[in-house]
Protein backbone atom coordinates (compact mmCIF):
# COMPACT_ATOMS: atom_id res chain seq x y z
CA UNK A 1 -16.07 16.35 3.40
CA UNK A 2 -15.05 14.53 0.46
CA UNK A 3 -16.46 10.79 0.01
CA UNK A 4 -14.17 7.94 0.10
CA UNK A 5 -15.11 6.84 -3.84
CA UNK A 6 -13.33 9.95 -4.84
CA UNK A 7 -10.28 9.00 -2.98
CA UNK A 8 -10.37 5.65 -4.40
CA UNK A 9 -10.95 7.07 -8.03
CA UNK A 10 -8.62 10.05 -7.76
CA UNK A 11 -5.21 8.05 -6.55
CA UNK A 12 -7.14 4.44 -8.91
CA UNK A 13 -6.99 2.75 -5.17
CA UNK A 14 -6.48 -1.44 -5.39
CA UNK A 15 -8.59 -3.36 -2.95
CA UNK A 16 -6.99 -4.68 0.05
CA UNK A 17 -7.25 -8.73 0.90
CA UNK A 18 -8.09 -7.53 4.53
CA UNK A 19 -11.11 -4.84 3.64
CA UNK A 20 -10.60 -1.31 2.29
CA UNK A 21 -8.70 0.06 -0.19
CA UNK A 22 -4.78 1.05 -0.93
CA UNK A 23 -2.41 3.13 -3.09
CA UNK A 24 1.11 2.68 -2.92
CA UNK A 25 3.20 6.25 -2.52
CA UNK A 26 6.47 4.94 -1.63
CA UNK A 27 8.83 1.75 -1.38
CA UNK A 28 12.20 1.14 -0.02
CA UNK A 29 15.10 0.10 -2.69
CA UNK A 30 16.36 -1.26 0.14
CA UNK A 31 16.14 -4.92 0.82
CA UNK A 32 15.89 -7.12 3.78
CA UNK A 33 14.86 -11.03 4.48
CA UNK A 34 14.22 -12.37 7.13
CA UNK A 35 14.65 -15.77 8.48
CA UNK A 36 12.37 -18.71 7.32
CA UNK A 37 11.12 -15.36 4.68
CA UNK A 38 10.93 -13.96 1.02
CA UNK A 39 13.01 -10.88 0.28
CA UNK A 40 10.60 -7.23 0.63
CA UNK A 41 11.71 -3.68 0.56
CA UNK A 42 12.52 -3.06 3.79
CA UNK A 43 9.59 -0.01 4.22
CA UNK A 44 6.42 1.15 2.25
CA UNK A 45 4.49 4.33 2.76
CA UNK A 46 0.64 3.93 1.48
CA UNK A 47 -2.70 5.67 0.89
CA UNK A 48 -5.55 3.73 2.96
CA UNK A 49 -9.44 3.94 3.18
């Protein structure tokens, strides 16, 4: 089994505010905003360890 540094290295992972670490494979060109909220793409898909 692979360690998680490799994962992080291989896909250059950005550290999360709330612990571990991310990569970003998809988002949405689709819009949305809520209420009282910022616009965000209405979906993302990521990597997480």
């Amino acid at each position: 089994m692979k360690d998680q540094s490799v994962w992080i290295e291989h896909f250059n992972m950005e550290g999360h505010d709330e612990g571990g670490y991310f990569y970003q494979v998809l988002k949405s060109d689709e819009r949305v905003q809520l209420e009282g909220q910022a616009e965000r793409a209405l979906y993302t898909s990521i990597y997480f360890c």
